[in-house]
C-alpha atoms as a PDB file:
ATOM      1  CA  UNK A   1      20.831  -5.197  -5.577  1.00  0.00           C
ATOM      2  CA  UNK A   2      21.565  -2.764  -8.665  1.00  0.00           C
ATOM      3  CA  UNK A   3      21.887  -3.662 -11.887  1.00  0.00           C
ATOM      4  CA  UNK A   4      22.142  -0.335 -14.816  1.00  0.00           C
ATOM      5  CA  UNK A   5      19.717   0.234 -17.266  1.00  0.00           C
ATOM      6  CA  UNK A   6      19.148   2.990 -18.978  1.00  0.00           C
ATOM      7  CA  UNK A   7      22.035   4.658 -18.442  1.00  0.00           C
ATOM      8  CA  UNK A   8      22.350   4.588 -14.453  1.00  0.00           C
ATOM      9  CA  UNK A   9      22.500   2.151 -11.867  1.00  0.00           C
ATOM     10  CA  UNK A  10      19.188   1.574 -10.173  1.00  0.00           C
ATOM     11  CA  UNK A  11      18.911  -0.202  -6.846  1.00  0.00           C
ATOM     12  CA  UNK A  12      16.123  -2.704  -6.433  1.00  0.00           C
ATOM     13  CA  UNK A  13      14.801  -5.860  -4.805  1.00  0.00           C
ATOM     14  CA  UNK A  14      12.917  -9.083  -5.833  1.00  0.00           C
ATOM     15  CA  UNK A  15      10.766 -10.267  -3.163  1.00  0.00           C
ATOM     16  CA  UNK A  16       7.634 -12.437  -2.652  1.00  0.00           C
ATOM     17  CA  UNK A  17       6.303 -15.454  -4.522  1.00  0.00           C
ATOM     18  CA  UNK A  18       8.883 -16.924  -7.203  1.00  0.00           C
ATOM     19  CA  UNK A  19       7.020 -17.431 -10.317  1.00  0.00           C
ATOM     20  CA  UNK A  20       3.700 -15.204  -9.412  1.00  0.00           C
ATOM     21  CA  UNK A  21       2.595 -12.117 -11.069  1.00  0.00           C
ATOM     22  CA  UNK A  22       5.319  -9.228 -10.668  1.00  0.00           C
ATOM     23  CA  UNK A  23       4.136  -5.877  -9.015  1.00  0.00           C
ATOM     24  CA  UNK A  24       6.141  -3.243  -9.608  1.00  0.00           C
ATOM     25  CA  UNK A  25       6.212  -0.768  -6.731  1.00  0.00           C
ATOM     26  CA  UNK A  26       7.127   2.594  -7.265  1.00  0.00           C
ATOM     27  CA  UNK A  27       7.432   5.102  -4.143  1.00  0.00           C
ATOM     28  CA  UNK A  28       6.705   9.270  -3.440  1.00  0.00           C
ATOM     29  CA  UNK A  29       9.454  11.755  -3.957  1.00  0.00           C
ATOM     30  CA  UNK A  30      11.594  12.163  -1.216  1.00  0.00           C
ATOM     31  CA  UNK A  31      11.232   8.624  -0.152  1.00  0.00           C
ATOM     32  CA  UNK A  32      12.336   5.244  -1.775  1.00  0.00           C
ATOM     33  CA  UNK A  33      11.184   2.034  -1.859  1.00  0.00           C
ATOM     34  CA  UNK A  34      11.695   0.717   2.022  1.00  0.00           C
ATOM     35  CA  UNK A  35       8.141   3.051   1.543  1.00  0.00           C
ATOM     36  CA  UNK A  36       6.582  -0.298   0.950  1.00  0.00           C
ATOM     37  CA  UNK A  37       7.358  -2.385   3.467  1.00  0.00           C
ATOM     38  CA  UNK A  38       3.692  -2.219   4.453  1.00  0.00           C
ATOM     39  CA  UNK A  39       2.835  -4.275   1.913  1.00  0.00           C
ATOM     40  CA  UNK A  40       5.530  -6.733   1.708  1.00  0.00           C
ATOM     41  CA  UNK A  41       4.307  -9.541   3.693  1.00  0.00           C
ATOM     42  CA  UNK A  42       0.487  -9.216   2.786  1.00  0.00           C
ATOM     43  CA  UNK A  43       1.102  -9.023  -0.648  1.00  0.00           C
ATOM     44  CA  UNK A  44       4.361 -11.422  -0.844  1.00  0.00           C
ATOM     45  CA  UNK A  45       2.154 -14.508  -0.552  1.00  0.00           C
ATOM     46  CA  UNK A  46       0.617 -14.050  -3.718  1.00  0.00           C
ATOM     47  CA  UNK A  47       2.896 -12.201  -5.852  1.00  0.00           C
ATOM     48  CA  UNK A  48       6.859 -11.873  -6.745  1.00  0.00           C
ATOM     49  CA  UNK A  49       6.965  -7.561  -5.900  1.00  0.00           C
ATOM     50  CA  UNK A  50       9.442  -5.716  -6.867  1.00  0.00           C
ATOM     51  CA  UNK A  51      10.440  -2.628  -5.399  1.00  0.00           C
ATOM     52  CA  UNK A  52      13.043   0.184  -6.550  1.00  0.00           C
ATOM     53  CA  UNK A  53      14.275   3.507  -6.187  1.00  0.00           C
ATOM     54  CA  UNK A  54      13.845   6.183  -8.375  1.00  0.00           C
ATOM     55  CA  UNK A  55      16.351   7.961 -10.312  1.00  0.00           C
ATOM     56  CA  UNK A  56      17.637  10.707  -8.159  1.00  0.00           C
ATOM     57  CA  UNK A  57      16.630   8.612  -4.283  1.00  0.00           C
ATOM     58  CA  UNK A  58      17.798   5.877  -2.064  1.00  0.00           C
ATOM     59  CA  UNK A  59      20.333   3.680  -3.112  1.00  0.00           C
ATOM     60  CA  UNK A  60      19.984   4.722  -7.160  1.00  0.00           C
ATOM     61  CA  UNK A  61      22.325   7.056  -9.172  1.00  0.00           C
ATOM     62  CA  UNK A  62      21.462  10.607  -8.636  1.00  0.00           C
ATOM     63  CA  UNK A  63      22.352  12.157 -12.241  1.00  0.00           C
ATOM     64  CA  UNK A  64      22.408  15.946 -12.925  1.00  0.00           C
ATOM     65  CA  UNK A  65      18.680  17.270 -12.847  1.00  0.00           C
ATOM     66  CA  UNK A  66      16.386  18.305 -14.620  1.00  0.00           C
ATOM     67  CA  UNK A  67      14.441  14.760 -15.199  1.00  0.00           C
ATOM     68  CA  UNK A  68      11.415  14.031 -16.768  1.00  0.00           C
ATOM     69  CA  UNK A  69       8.419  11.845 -16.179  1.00  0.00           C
ATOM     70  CA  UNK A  70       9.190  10.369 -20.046  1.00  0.00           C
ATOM     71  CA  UNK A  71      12.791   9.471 -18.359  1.00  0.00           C
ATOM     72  CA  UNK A  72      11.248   8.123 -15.140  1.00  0.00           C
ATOM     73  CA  UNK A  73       9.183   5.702 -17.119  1.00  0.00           C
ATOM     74  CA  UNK A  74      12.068   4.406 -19.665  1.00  0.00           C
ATOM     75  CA  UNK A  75      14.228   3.987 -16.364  1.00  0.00           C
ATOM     76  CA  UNK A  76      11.321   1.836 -15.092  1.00  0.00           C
ATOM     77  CA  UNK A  77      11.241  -0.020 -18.487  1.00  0.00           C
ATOM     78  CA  UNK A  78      15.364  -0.278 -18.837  1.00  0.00           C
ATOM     79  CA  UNK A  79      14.970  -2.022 -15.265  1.00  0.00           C
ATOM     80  CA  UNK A  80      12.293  -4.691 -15.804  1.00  0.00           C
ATOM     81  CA  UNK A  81      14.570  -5.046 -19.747  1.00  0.00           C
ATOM     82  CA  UNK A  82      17.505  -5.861 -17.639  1.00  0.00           C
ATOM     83  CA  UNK A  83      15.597  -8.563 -15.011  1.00  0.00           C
ATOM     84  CA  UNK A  84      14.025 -10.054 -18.373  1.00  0.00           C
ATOM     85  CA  UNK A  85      10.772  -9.642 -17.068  1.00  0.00           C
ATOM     86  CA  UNK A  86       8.259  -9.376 -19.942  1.00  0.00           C
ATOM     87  CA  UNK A  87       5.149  -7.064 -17.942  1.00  0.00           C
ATOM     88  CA  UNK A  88       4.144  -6.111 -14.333  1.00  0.00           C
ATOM     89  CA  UNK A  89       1.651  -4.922 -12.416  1.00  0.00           C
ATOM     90  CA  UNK A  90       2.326  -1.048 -11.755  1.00  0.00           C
ATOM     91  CA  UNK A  91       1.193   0.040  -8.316  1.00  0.00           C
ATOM     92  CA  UNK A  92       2.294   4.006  -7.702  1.00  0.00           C
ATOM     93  CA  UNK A  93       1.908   6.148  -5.510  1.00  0.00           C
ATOM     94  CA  UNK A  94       1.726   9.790  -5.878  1.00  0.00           C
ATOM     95  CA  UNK A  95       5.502  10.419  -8.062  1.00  0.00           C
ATOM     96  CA  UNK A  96       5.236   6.747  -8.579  1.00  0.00           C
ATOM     97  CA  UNK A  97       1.232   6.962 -10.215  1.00  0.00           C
ATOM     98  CA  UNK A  98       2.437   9.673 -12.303  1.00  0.00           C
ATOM     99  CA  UNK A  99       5.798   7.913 -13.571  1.00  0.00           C
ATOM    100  CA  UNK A 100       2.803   4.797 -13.856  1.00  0.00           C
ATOM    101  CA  UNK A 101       0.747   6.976 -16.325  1.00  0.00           C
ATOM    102  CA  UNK A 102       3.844   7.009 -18.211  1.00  0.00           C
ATOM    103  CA  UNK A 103       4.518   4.065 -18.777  1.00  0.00           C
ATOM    104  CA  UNK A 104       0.522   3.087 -19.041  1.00  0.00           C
ATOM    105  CA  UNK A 105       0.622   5.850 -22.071  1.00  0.00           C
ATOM    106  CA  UNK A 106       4.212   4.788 -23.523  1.00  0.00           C
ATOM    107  CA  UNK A 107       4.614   1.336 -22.884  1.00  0.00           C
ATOM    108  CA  UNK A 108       1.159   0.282 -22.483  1.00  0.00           C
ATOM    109  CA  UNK A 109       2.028  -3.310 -23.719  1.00  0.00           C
ATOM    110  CA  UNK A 110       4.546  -3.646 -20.435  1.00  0.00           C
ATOM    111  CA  UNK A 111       1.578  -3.892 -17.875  1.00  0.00           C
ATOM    112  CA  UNK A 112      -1.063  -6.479 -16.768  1.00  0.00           C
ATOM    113  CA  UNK A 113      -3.041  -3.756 -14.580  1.00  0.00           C
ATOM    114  CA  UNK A 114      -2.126  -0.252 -13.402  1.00  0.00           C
ATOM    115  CA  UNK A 115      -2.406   0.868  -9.474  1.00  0.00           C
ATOM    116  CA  UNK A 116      -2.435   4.860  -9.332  1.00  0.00           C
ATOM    117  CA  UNK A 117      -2.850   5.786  -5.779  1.00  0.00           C
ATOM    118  CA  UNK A 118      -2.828   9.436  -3.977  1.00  0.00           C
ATOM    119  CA  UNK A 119      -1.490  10.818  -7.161  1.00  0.00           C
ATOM    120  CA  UNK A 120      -2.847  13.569  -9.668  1.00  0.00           C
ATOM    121  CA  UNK A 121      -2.585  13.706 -14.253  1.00  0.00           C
ATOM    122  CA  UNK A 122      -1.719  17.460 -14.070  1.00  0.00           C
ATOM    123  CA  UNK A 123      -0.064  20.568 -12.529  1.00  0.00           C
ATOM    124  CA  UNK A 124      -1.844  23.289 -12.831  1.00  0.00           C
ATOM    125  CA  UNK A 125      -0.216  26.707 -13.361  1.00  0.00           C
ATOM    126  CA  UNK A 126      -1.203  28.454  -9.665  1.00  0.00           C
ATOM    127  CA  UNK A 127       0.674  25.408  -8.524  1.00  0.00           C
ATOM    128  CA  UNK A 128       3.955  26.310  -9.933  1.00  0.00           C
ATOM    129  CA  UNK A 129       4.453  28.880  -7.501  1.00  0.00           C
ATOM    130  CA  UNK A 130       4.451  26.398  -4.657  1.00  0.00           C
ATOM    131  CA  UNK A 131       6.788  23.771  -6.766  1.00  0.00           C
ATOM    132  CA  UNK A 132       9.472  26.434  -7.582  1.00  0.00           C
ATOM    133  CA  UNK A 133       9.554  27.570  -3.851  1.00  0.00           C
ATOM    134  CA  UNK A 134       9.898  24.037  -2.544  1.00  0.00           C
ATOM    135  CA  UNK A 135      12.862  23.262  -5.536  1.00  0.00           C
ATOM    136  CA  UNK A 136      14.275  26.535  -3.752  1.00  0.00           C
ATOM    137  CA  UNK A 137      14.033  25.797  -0.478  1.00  0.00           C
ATOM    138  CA  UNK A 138      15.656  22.376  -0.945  1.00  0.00           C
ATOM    139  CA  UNK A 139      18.663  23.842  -2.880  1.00  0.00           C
ATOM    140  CA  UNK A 140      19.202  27.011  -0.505  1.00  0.00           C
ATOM    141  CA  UNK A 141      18.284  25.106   2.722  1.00  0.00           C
ATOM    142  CA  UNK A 142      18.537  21.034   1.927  1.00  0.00           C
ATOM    143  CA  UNK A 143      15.906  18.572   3.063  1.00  0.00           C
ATOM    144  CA  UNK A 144      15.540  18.858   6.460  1.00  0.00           C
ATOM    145  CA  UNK A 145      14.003  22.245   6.031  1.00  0.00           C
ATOM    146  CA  UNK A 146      10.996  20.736   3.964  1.00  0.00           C
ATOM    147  CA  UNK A 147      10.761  17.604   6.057  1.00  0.00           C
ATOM    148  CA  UNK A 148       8.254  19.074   8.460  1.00  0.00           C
ATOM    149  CA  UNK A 149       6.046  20.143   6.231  1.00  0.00           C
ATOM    150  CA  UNK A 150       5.925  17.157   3.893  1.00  0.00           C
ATOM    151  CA  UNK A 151       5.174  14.917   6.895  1.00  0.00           C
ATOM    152  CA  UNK A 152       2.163  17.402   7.816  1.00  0.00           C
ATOM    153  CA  UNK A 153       1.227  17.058   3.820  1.00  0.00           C
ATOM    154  CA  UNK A 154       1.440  13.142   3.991  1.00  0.00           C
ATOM    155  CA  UNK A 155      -0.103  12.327   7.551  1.00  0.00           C
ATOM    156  CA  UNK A 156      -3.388  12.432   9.342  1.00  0.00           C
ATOM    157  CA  UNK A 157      -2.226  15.235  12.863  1.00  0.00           C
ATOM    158  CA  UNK A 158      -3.161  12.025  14.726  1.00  0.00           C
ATOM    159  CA  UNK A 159      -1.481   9.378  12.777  1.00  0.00           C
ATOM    160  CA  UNK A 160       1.225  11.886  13.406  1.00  0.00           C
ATOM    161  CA  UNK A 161       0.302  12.102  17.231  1.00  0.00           C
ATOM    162  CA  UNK A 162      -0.065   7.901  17.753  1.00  0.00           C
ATOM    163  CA  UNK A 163       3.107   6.545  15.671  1.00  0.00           C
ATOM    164  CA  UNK A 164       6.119   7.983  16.396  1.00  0.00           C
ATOM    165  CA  UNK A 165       8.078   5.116  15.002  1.00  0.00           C
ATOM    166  CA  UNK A 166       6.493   4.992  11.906  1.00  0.00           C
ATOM    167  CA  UNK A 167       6.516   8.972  10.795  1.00  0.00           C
ATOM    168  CA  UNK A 168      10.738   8.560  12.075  1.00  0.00           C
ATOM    169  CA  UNK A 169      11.010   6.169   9.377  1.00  0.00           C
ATOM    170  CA  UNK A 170       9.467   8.007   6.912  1.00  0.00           C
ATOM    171  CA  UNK A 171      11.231  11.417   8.146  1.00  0.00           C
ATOM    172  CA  UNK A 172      14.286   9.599   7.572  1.00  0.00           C
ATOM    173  CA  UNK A 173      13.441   8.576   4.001  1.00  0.00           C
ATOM    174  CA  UNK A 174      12.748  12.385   3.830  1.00  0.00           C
ATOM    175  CA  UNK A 175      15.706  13.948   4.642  1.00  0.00           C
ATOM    176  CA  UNK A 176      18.127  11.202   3.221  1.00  0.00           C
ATOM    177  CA  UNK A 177      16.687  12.247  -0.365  1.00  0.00           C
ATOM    178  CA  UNK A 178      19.246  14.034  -2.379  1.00  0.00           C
ATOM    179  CA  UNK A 179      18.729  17.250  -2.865  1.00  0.00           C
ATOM    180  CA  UNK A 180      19.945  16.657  -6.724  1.00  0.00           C
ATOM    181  CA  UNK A 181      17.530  13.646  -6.739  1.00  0.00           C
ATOM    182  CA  UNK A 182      14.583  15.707  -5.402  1.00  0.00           C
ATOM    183  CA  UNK A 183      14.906  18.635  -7.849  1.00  0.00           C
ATOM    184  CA  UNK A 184      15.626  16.338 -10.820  1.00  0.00           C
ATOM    185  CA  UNK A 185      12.160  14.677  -9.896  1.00  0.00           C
ATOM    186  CA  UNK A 186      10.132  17.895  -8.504  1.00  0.00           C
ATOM    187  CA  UNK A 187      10.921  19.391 -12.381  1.00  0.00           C
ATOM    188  CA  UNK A 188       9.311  16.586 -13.562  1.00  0.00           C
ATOM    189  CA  UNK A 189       6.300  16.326 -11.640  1.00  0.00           C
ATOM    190  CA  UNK A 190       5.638  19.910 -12.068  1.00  0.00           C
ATOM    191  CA  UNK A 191       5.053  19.875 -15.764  1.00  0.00           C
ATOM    192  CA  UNK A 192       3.035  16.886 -15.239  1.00  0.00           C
ATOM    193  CA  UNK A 193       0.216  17.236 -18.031  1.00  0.00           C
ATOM    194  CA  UNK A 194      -1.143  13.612 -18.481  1.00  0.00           C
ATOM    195  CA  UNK A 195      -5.123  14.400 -17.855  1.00  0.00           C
ATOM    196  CA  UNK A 196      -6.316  14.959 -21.665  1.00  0.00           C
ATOM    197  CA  UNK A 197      -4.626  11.586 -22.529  1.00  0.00           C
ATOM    198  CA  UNK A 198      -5.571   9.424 -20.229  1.00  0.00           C
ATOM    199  CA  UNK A 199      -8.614   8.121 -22.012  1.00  0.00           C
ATOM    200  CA  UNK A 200      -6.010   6.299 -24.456  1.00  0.00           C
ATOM    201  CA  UNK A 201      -5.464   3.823 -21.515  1.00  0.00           C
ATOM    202  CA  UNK A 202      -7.169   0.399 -21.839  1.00  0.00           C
ATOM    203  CA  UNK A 203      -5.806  -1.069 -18.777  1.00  0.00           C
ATOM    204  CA  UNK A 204      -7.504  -2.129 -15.878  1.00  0.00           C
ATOM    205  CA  UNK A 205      -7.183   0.753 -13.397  1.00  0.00           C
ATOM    206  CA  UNK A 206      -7.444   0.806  -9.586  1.00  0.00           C
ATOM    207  CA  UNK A 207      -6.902   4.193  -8.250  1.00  0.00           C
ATOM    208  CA  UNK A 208      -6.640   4.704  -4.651  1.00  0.00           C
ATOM    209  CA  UNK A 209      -6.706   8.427  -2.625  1.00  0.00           C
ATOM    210  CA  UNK A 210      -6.797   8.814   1.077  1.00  0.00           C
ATOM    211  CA  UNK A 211     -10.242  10.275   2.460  1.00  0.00           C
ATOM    212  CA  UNK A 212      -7.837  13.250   4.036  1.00  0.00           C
ATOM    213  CA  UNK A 213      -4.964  13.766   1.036  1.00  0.00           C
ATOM    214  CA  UNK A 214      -4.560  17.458   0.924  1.00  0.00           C
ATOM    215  CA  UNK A 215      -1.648  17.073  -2.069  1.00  0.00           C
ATOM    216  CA  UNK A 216      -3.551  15.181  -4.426  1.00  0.00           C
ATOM    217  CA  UNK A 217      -7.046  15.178  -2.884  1.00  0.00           C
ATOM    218  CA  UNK A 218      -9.941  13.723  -3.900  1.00  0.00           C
ATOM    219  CA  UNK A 219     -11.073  15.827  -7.109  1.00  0.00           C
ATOM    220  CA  UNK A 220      -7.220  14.760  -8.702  1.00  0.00           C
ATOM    221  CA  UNK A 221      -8.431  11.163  -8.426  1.00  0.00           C
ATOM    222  CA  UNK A 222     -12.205  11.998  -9.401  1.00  0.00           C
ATOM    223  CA  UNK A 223     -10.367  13.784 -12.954  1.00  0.00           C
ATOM    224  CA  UNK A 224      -8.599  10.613 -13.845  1.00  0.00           C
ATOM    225  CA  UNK A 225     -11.377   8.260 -12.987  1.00  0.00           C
ATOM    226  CA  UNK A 226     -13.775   9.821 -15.429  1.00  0.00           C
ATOM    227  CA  UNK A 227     -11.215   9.634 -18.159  1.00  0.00           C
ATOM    228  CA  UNK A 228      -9.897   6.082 -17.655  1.00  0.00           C
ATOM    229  CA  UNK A 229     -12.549   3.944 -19.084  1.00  0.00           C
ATOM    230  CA  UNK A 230     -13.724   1.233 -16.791  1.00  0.00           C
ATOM    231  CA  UNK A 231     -11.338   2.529 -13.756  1.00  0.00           C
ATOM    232  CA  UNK A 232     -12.117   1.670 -10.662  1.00  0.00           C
ATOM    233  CA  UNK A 233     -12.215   4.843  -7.969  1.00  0.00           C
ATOM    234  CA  UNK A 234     -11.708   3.748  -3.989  1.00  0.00           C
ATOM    235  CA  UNK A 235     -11.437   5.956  -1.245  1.00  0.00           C
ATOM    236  CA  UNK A 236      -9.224   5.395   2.011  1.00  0.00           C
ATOM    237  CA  UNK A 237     -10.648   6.342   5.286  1.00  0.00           C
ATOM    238  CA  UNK A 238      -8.620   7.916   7.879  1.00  0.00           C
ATOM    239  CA  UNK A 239      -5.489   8.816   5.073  1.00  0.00           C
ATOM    240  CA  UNK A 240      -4.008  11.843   3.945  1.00  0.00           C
ATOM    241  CA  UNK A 241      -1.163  11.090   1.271  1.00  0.00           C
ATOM    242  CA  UNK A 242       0.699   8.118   2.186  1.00  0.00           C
ATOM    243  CA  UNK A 243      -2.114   6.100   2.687  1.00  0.00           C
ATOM    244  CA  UNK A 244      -0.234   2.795   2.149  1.00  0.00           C
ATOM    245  CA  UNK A 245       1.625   3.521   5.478  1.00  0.00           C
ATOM    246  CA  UNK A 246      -1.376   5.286   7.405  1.00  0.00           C
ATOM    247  CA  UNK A 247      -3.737   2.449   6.452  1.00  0.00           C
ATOM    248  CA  UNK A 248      -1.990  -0.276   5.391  1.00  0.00           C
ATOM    249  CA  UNK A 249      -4.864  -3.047   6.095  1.00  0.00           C
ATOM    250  CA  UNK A 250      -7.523  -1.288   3.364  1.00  0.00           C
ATOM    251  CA  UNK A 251      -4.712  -0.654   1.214  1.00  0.00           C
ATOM    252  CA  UNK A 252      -3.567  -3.771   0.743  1.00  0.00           C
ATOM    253  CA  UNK A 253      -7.093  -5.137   1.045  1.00  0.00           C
ATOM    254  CA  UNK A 254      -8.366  -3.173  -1.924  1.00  0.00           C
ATOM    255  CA  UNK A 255      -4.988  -4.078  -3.570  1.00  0.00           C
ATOM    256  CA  UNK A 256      -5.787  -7.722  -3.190  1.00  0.00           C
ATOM    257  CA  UNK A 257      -9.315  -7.343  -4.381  1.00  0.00           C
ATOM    258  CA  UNK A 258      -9.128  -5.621  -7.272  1.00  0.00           C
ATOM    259  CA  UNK A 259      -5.856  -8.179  -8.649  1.00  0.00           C
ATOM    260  CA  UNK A 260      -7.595 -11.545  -7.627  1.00  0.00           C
ATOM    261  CA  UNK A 261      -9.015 -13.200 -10.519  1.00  0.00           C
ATOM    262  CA  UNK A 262     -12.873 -13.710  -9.012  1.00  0.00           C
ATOM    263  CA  UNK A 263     -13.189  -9.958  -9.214  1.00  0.00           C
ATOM    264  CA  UNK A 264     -11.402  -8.226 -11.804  1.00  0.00           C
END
């Protein structure tokens, strides 16, 4: 489905439990949102999810870049507008927790509970180096030239090894991204600079980070813990970036436990 708001057409699917509480799923950059599909059937019992694709991947309009993080969120906001659906519950990982702190510091009164998983508040300036030569390499070379690496960045070597099927799917995703799309959306994320506010957000917080994530490792998910108050801090075993793929059963599991009502 695609329906416009905010200016662009955004592609999307309702799923799950009619009437349940919505979760709002929003995926990595260079993916889109088949990067759930994990977590469709555990999770569909119990809740009505919704999945899209960012501005710039999949199935959604790929304007001029650059984008920002600001514009990711109101394109997040313009979407759940146009389905008339009053709050959610944001899970995001990695682009999609940063575009979640956005909307957890803009539209705070949009969310039940915010989900920030293998993702970081801030860029740091010895990073930009690596973010201007990746923004380089897809515009000189297009996506297939980053794909390996990104797959080494988001995978355990032996997830890598064991699951053939899973990392083609996710290569796929990879190299499908536009390279307009990933630009527009690696300019955001590399002036990300959320870390000093994030102690305005009164929401409850799960964040998740995979035992092995060398993009956003551990210490990016220590920093936002101790300046959400009352966040909850969980670490995947066996995970490097994309641990909702990698480990989809604790995922989901610590998903589950930290949304059911007997254990907020």
């Amino acid at each position: 489905m695609k329906i416009e708001a905010n200016g662009i057409k955004i592609h999307y699917e309702l799923s799950g439990m009619d009437g349940a509480p919505v979760l709002m799923m929003s995926h990595s950059l260079s993916s889109s949102m088949d990067m759930w599909e994990p977590q469709l059937t555990p999770l569909g019992n119990r809740f009505r999810i919704l999945r899209y694709d960012t501005r710039g991947h999949g199935a959604s309009d790929v304007p001029d870049p650059p984008y920002t993080l600001e514009q990711l969120a109101a394109d997040a906001i313009g979407l759940i507008d146009s389905l008339n659906i009053e709050k959610v519950i944001w899970v995001g990982l990695s682009m999609g927790g940063m575009i979640g702190q956005a909307v957890a510091l803009n539209y705070s009164e949009r969310l039940q509970a915010l989900v920030l998983s293998d993702t970081a508040a801030v860029v740091e300036e010895e990073a930009q180096p690596v973010w201007k030569e990746r923004i380089n390499t897809a515009k000189t070379k297009g996506m297939e030239a980053l794909a390996d690496s990104i797959l080494e960045r988001w995978f355990t070597p032996p997830f890598l090894k064991q699951n053939p099927p899973e990392v083609a799917k996710i290569r796929k995703q990879i190299i499908s991204t536009p390279v307009q799309g990933f630009v527009g959306c690696a300019e955001a994320i590399r002036r990300l600079n959320y870390l000093n506010r994030l102690h305005e957000i009164g929401l409850p917080t799960l964040i998740m980070v995979g035992e092995y994530d060398n993009g956003t490792p551990l210490a990016c998910s220590e920093a936002m813990h101790r300046q959400i108050p009352g966040s909850i801090l969980s670490i995947i075993p066996n995970a490097a970036h994309l641990s909702n793929v990698e480990q989809p059963t604790i995922f989901n599991r610590l998903l589950s436990d930290f949304l059911n009502p007997a254990n907020p």
